[in-house]
Protein backbone atom coordinates (compact mmCIF):
# COMPACT_ATOMS: atom_id res chain seq x y z
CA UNK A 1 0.00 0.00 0.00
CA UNK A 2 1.25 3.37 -1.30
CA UNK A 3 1.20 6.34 1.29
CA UNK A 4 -2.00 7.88 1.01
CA UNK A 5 -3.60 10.93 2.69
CA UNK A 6 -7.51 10.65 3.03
CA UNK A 7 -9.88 12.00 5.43
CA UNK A 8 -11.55 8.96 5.40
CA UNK A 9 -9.23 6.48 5.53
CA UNK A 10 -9.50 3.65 7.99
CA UNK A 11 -6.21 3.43 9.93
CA UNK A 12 -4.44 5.83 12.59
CA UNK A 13 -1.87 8.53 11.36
CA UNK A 14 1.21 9.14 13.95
CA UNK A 15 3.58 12.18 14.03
CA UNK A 16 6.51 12.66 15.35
CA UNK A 17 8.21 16.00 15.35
CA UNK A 18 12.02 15.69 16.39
CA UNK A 19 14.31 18.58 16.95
CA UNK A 20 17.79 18.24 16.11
CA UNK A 21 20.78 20.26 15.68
CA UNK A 22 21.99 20.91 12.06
CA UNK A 23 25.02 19.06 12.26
CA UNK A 24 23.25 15.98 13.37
CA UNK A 25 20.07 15.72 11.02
CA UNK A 26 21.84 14.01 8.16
CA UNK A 27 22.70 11.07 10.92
CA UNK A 28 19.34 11.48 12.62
CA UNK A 29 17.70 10.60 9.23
CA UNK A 30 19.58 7.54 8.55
CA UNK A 31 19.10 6.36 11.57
CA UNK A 32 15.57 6.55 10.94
CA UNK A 33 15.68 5.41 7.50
CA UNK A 34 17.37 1.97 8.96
CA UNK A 35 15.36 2.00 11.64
CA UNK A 36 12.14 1.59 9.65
CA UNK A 37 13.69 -0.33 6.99
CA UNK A 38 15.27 -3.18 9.44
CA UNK A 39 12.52 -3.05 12.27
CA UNK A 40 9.65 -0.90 12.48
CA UNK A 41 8.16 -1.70 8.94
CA UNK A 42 8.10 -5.53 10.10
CA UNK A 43 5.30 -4.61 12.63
CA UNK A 44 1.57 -5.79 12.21
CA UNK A 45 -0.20 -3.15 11.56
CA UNK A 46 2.77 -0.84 9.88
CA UNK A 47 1.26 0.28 6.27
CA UNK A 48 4.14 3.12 5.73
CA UNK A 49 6.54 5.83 6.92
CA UNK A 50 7.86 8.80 5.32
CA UNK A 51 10.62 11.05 6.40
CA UNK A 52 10.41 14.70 6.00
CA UNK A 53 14.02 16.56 6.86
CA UNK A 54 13.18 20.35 7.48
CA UNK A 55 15.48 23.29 5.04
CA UNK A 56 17.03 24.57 7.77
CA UNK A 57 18.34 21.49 9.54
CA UNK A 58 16.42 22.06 13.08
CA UNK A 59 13.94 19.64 12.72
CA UNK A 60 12.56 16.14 10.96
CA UNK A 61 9.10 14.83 10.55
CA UNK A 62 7.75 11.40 10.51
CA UNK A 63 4.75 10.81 9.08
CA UNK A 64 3.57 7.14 9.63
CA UNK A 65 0.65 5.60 8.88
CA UNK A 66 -0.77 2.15 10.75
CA UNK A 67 -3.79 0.03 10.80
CA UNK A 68 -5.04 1.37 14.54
CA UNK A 69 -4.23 2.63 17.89
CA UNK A 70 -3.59 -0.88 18.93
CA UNK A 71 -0.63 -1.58 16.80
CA UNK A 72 1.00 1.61 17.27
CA UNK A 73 1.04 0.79 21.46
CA UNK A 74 2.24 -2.78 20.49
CA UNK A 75 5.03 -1.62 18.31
CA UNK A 76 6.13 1.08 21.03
CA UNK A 77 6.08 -1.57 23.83
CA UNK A 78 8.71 -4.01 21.74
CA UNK A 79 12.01 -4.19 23.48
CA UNK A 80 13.95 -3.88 20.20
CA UNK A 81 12.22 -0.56 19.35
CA UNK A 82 13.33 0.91 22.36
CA UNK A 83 16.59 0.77 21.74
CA UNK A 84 16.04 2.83 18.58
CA UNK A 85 14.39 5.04 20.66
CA UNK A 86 17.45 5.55 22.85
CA UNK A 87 19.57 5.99 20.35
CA UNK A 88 16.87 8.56 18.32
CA UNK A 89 16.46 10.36 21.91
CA UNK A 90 20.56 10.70 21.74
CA UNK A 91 20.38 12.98 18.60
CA UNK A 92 16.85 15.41 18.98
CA UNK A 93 14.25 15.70 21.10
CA UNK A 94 10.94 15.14 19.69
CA UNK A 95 7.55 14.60 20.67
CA UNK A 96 5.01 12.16 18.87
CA UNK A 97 1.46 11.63 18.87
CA UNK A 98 -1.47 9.77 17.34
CA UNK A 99 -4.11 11.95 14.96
CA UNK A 100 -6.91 11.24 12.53
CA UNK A 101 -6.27 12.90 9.35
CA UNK A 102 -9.21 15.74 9.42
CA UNK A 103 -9.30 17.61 5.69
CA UNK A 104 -7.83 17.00 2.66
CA UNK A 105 -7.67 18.92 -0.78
CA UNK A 106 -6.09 17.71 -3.73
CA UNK A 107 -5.32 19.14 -7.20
């Protein structure tokens, strides 16, 4: 499944907004970019992940998309992912959290 941005699309949308220095973001995004590709994407319930590195270096997005609730709170209780999440917390700070996607207008 392709990465897809309805308003009425059945699954749960989680953001995370980390805050980095510039120096670091380059690393901070492979790390993620590993992280999903080795680990997180082999969750039930993952559908997709994308990455989004701001201009100015201060600050990456990640946009992930999952069947429900439930499988985001089973992924984030896995032992393995919380080593990620050490080494992530190492680089930015960041703060995450669960939405339903609202409003959407396309072209």
């Amino acid at each position: 499944m392709e990465t897809t941005i309805r308003a009425d699309a059945d699954m749960t949308t989680l953001i995370n907004i980390l805050n980095v220095e510039p120096d670091s973001q380059r690393k901070l995004v492979d790390l993620l970019k590993s992280a999903t590709d080795g680990l997180f994407s082999t969750f039930a319930g993952w559908i997709s992940t994308s990455l989004l590195a701001s201009t100015d270096g201060k600050r990456v997005v990640i946009y992930s998309q999952w069947r429900s609730s439930r499988d985001i709170e089973a992924f984030r209780k896995n032992p393995d992912v919380g080593l990620y999440f050490q080494r992530i917390a190492a680089l930015a700070k960041f703060e995450s959290f669960e939405c339903d996607v609202s409003y959407v207008n396309h072209a």
